[in-house]
Protein backbone atom coordinates (compact mmCIF):
# COMPACT_ATOMS: atom_id res chain seq x y z
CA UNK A 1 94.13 161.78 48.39
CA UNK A 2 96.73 159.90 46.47
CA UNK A 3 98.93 162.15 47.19
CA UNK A 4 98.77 161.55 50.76
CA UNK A 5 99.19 157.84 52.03
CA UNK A 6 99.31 158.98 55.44
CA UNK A 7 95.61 160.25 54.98
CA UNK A 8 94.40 157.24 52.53
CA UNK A 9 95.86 154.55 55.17
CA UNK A 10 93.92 156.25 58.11
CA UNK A 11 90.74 156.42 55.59
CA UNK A 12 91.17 152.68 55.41
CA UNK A 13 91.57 151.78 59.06
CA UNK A 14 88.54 153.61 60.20
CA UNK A 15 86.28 152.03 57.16
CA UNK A 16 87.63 148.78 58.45
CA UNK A 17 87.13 149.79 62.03
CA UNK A 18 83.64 150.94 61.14
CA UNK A 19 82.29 147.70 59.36
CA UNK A 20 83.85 146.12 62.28
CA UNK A 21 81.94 147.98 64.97
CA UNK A 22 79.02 147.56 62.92
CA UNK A 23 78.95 143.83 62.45
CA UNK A 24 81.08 142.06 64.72
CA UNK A 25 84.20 139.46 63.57
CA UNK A 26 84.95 139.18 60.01
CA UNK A 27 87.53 137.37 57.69
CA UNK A 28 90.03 139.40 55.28
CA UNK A 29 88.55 138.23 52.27
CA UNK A 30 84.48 139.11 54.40
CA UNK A 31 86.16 142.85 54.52
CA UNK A 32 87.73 143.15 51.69
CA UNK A 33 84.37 142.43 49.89
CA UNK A 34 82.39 144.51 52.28
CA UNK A 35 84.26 147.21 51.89
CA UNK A 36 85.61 147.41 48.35
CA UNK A 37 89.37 147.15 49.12
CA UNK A 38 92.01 144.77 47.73
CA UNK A 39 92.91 141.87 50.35
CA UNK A 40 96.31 142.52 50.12
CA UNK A 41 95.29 146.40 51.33
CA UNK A 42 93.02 144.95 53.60
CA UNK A 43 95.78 142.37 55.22
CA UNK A 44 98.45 145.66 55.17
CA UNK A 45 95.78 147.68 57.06
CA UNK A 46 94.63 144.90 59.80
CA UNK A 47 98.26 144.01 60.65
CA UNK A 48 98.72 147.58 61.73
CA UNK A 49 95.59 147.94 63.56
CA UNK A 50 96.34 144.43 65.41
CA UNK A 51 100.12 145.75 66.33
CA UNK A 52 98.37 148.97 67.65
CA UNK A 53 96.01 146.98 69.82
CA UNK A 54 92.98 148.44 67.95
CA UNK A 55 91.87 144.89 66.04
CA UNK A 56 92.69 141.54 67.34
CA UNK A 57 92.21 137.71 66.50
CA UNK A 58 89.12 136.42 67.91
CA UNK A 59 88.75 133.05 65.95
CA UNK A 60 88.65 131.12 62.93
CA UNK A 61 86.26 130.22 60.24
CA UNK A 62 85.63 126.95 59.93
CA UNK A 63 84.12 124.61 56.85
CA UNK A 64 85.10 126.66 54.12
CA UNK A 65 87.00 125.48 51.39
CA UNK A 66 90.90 126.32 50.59
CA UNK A 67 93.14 127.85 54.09
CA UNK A 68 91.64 128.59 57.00
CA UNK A 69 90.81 132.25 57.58
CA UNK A 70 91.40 134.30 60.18
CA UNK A 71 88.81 136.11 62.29
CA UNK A 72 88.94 139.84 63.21
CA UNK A 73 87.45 141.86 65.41
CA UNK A 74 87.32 145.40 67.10
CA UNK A 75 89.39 145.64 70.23
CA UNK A 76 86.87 147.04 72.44
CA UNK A 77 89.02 147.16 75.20
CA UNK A 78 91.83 148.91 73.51
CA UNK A 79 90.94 152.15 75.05
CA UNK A 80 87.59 153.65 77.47
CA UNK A 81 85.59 156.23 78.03
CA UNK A 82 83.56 157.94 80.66
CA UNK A 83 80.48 159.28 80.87
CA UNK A 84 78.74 161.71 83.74
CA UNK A 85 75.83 162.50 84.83
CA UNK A 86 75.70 165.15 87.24
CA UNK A 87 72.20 165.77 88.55
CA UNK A 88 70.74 168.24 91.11
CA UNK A 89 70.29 165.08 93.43
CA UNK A 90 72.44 162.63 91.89
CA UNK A 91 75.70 161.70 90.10
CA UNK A 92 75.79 158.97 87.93
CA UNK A 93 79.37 157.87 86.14
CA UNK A 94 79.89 155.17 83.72
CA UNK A 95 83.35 153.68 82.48
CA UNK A 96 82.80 151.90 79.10
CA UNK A 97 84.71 150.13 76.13
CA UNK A 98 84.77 151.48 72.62
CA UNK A 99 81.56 149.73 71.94
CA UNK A 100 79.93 151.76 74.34
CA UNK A 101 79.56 148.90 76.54
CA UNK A 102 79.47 149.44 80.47
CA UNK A 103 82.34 147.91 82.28
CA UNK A 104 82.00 149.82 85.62
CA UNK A 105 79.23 151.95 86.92
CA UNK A 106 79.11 154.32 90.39
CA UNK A 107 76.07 156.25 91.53
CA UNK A 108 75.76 158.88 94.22
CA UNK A 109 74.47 161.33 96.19
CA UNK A 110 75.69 164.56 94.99
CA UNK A 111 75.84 166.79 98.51
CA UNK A 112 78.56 169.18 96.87
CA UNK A 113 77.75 172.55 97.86
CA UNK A 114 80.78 174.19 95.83
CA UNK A 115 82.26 173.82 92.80
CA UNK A 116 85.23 172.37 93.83
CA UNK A 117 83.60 169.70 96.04
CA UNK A 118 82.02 168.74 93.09
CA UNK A 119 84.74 168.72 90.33
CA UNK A 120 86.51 166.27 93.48
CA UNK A 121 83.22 164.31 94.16
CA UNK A 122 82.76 163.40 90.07
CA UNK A 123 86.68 162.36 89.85
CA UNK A 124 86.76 160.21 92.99
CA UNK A 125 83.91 158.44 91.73
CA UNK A 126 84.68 158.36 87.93
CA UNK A 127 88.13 156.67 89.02
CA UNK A 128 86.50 154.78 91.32
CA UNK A 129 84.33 153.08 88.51
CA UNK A 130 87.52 153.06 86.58
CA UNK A 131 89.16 150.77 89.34
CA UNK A 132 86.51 148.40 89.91
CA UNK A 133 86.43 147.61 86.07
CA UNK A 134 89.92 146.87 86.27
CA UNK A 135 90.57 149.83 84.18
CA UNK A 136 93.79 151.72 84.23
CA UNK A 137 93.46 155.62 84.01
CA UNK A 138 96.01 156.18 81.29
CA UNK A 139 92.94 154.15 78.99
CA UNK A 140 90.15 156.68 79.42
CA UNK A 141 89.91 158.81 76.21
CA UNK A 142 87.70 161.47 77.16
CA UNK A 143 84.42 161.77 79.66
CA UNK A 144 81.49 163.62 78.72
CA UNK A 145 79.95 164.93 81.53
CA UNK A 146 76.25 166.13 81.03
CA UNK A 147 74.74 169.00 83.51
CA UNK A 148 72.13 171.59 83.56
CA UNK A 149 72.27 174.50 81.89
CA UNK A 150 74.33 175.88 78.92
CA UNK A 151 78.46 175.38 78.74
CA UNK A 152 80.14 178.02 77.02
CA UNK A 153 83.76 175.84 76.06
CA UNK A 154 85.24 179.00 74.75
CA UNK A 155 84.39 181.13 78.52
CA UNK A 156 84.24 177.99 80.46
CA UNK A 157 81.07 179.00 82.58
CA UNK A 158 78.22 176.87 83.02
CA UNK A 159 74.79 179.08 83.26
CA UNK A 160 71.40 178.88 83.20
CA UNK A 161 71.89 176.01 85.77
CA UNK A 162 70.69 176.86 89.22
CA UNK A 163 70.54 173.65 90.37
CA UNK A 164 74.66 173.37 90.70
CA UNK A 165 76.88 175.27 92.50
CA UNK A 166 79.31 177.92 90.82
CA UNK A 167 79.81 179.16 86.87
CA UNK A 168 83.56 177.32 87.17
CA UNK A 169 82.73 173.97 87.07
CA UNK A 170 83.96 173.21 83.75
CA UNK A 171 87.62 174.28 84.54
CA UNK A 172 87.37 172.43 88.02
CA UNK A 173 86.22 169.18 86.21
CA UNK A 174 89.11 169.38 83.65
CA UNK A 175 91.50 170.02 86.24
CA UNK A 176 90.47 167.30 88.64
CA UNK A 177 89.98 164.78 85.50
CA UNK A 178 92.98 165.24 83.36
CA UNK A 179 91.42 163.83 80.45
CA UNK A 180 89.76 165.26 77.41
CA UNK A 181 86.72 166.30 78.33
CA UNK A 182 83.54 167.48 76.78
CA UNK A 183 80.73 169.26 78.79
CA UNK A 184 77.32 169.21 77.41
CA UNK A 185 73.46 169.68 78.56
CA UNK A 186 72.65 166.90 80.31
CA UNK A 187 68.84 166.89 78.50
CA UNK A 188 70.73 167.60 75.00
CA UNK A 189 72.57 163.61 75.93
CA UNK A 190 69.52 162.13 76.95
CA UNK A 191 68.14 162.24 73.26
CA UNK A 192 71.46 161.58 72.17
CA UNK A 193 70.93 158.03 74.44
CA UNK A 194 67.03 157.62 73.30
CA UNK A 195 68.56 158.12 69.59
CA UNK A 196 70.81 155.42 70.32
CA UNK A 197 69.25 152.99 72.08
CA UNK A 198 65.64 153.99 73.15
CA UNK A 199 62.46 155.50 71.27
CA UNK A 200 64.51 157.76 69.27
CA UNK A 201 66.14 155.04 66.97
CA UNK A 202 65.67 155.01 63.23
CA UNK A 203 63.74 158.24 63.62
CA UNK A 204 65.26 161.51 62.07
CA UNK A 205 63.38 164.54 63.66
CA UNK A 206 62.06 163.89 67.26
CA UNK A 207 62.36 165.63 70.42
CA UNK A 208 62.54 164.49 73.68
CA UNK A 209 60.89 166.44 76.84
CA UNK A 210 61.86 165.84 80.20
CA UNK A 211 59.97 167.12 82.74
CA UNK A 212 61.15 166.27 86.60
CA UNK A 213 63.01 168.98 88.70
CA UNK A 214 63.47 171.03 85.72
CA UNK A 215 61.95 171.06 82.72
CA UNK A 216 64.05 170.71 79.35
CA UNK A 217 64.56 169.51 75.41
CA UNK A 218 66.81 167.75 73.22
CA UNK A 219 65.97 168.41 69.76
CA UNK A 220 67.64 166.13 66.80
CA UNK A 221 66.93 167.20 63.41
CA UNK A 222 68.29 165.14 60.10
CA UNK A 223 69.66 162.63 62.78
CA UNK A 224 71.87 165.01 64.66
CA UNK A 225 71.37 167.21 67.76
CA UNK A 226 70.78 170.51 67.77
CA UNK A 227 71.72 172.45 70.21
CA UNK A 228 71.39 176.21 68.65
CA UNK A 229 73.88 179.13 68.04
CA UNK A 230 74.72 179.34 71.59
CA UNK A 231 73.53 176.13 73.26
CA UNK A 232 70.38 177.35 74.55
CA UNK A 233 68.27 175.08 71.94
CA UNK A 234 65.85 173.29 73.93
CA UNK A 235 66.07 175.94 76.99
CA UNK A 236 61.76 175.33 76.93
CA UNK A 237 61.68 176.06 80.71
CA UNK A 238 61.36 179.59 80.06
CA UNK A 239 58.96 179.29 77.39
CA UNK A 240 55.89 181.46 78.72
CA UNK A 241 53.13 180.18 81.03
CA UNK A 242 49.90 181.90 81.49
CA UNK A 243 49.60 180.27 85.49
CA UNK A 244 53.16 181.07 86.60
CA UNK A 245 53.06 183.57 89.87
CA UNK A 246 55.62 186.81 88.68
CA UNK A 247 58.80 186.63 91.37
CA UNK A 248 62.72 186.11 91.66
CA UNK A 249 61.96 181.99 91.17
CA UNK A 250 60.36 182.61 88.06
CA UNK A 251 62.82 184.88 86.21
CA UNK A 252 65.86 182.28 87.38
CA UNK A 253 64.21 179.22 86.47
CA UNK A 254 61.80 179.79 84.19
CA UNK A 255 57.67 180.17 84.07
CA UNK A 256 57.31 176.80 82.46
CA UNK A 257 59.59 174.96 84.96
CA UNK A 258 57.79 177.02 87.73
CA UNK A 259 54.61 175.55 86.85
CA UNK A 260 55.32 172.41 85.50
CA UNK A 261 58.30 170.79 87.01
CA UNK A 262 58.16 168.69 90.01
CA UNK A 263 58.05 171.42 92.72
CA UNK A 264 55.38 172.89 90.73
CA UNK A 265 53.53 170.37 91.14
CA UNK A 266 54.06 169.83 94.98
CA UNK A 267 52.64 173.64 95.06
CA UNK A 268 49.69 172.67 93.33
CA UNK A 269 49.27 169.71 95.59
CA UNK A 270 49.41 171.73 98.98
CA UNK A 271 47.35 174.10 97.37
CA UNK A 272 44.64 171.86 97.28
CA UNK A 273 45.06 170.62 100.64
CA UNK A 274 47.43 167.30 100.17
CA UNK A 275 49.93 167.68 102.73
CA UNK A 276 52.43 165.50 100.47
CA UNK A 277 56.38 166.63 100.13
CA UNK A 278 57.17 165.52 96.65
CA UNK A 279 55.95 165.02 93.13
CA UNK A 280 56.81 161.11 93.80
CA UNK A 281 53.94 161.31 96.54
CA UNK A 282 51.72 162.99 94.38
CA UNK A 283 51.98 160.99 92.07
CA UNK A 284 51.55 157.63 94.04
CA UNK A 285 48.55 159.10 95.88
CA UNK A 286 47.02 159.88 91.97
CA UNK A 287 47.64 156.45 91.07
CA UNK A 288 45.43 155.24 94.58
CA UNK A 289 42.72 156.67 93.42
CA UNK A 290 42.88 159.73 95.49
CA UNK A 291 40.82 162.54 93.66
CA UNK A 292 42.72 165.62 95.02
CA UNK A 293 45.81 164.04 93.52
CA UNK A 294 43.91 163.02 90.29
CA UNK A 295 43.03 166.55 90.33
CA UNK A 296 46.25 167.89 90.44
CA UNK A 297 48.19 165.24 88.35
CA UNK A 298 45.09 166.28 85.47
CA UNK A 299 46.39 169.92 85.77
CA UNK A 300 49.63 168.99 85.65
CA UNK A 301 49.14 166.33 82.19
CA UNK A 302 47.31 169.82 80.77
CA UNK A 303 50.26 171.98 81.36
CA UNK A 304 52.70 169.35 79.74
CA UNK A 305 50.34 169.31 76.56
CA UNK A 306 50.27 172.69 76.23
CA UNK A 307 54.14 172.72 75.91
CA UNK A 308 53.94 169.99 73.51
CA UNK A 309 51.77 171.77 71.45
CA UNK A 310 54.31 174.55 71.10
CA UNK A 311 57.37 171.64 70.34
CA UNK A 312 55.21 169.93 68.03
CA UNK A 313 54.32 174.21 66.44
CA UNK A 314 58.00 175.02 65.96
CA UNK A 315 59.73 171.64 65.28
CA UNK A 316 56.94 168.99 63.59
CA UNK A 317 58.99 166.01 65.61
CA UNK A 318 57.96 162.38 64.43
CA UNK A 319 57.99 161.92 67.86
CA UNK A 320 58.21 163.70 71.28
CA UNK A 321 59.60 160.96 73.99
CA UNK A 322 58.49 162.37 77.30
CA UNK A 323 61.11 161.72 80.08
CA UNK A 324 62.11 162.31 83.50
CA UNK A 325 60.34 161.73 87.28
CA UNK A 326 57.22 163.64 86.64
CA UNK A 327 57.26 162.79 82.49
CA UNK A 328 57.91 159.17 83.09
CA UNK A 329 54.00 159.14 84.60
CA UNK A 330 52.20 158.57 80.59
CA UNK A 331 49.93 156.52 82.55
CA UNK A 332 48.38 158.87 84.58
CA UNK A 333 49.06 161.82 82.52
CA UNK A 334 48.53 160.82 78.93
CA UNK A 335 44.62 161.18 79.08
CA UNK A 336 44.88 164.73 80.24
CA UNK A 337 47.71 165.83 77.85
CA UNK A 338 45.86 164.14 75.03
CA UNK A 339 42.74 166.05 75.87
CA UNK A 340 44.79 169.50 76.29
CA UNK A 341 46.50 168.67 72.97
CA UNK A 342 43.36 167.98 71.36
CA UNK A 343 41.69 171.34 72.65
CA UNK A 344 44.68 173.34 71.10
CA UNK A 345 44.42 172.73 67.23
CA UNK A 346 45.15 170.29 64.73
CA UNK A 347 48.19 169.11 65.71
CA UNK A 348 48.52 165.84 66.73
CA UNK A 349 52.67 164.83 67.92
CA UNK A 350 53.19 160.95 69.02
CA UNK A 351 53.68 160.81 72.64
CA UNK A 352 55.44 158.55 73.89
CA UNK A 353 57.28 157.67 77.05
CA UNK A 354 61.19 156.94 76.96
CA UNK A 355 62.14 153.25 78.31
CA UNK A 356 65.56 154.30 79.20
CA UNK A 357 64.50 155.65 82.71
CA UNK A 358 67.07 157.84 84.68
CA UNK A 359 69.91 156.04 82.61
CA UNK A 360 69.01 158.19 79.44
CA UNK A 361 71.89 160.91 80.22
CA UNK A 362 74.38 158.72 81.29
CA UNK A 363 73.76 156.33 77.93
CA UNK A 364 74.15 159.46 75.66
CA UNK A 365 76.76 160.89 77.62
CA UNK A 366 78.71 156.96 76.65
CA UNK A 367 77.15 157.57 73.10
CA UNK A 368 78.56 160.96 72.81
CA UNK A 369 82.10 160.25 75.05
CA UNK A 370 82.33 156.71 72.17
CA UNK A 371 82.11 159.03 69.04
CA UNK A 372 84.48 161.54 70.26
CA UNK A 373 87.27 159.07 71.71
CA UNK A 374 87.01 157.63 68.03
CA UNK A 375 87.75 161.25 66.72
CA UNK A 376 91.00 161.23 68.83
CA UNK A 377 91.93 157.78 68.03
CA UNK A 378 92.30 159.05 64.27
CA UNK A 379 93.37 162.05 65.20
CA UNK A 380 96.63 160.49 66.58
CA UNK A 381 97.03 158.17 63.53
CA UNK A 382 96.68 160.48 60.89
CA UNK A 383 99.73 162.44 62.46
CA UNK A 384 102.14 159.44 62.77
């Protein structure tokens, strides 16, 4: 290492750049004894950070004794990130700082039926977000973009996600983007967001379950996310289910998700006679006291325990955080899951429900998008 100054200044910059992310303005000599360097290394370090834009002066301390000092911070603004959420029924796209910070937001229908109407829908309105945050294109980093399914970045097919159109997407999204670009299951960022900034926070093992028009996991284990040897960690929609009818729908999607996700449980509904279109419906006529739909929403809490019976088998979370539009319902399910969990064995996994609502993918996708433009950032340094 001291052999290599190029490497040992870039080491320095980012510890800076860390304790700076971490805990707002500081003074030379606040860093220097946070950190362990020498001021004058410290000095050397933040006058190259504040010609590159990355650090800049944000104040002064005052009512100290000897010269005034000099405050520093972390320019957020230096460069941005995006983050994408594309859903079966929506797209959500965030533009944020290097904080992670929102600074421009778009949400939309997503009525792509191709690939490549897609891969133009997400750009339009990821620059679109861009522009009404004032932010120039040249200053995104990268975009994560979370989806269904499983991304192979060394093929570049999407699978396992019938929900969106065509295997190609990746390659159309670079293309229309131009910007790094990271694709990643869209359940896999939403623990990646709860570990940031909901129920997942300070825990180390926990798994989040989202159950809406799919069914899926994120798993993180010793604070990081797992995703498996080939993505497919977490792929819990085709876990078995003893109820699921045998068919083409089941083999594509899944006996879990047949059962349990939200169409499931708009079969179950009509089944008994509710002539309702969607789990929302259900779920609102359950919650007005409606037995039929108490009935239903009771067989659908039992199914979810029974999955997180098997999560809480394999994994031993300190938490599951159940998520999505038919997870989101703890109220009205939690008695019925708590009573299937109970009939199953011993164990006993914390339920709870995530508070980041549908936001969760798009926060981790920021998360995710934040760490990785840092990764470049140094990247680029450490070859000047």
């Amino acid at each position: 290492m001291l052999g290599n100054p190029r490497l040992l200044r870039v080491l320095n910059e980012r510890q800076l750049l860390d304790r700076l992310a971490a805990h707002g303005p500081a003074a030379r000599a606040d860093l220097a004894k946070a950190t362990g360097l020498s001021k004058p290394t410290v000095s050397a370090v933040l006058a190259g950070l504040e010609e590159d834009g990355l650090v800049h002066l944000v104040g002064e301390v005052l009512g100290r004794p000897g010269p005034v000092s000099s405050l520093y911070d972390l320019n957020a603004a230096a460069r941005h990130v995006a983050g994408i959420d594309i859903g079966r029924d929506w797209i959500r796209v965030a533009v944020a700082d290097l904080r992670a910070a929102f600074v421009g937001r778009t949400d939309a229908r997503n009525t792509a039926r191709t690939s490549a109407e897609l891969a133009a829908c997400v750009a339009e309105l990821t620059r679109q977000a861009a522009a009404e945050a004032g932010v120039e294109w040249s200053s995104i980093a990268c975009a994560v973009v979370g989806a269904p399914g499983v991304y192979d970045p060394a093929a570049g097919l999407l699978s396992l996600a019938p929900n969106l159109p065509g295997p190609d997407l990746g390659e159309r999204l670079a293309a229309a983007l131009g910007v790094e670009l990271v694709i990643e299951n869209d359940i896999n960022l939403a623990a990646v967001g709860e570990m940031a900034y909901g129920e997942g926070r300070g825990k180390v093992n926990f798994a989040l379950v989202s159950v809406g028009t799919g069914v899926g996991m994120g798993i993180v284990i010793n604070g990081e996310l797992y995703v498996g040897a080939r993505g497919a960690a977490g792929e819990v929609s085709y876990l078995p289910a003893a109820e699921a009818p045998e068919g083409d729908e089941t083999l594509e999607r899944g006996a879990t998700e047949t059962v349990a996700a939200a169409p499931g449980v708009v079969r179950a509904a009509q089944a008994a006679g509710l002539l309702l279109d969607s789990a929302r419906e259900v779920f609102a006529a359950a919650a007005g006291g409606d037995p039929v739909a108490l009935s239903v929403v009771d067989g659908e809490g039992r199914r979810i325990g029974g999955l997180l019976v098997a999560v809480a088998a394999v994994l031993d979370p300190e938490v599951i955080v159940l998520t999505g539009g038919v997870g989101h319902n703890l109220d009205l399910l939690g008695r019925s899951i708590q009573r299937r969990i109970a009939e199953l064995g011993p164990l006993r996994p914390q339920v709870v429900a995530s508070a980041l609502g549908d936001s969760g993918v798009l926060l981790g996708a920021v998360a995710h998008a934040k760490a990785r433009a840092w990764e470049l950032i140094f990247e680029l340094r450490g070859s000047r």
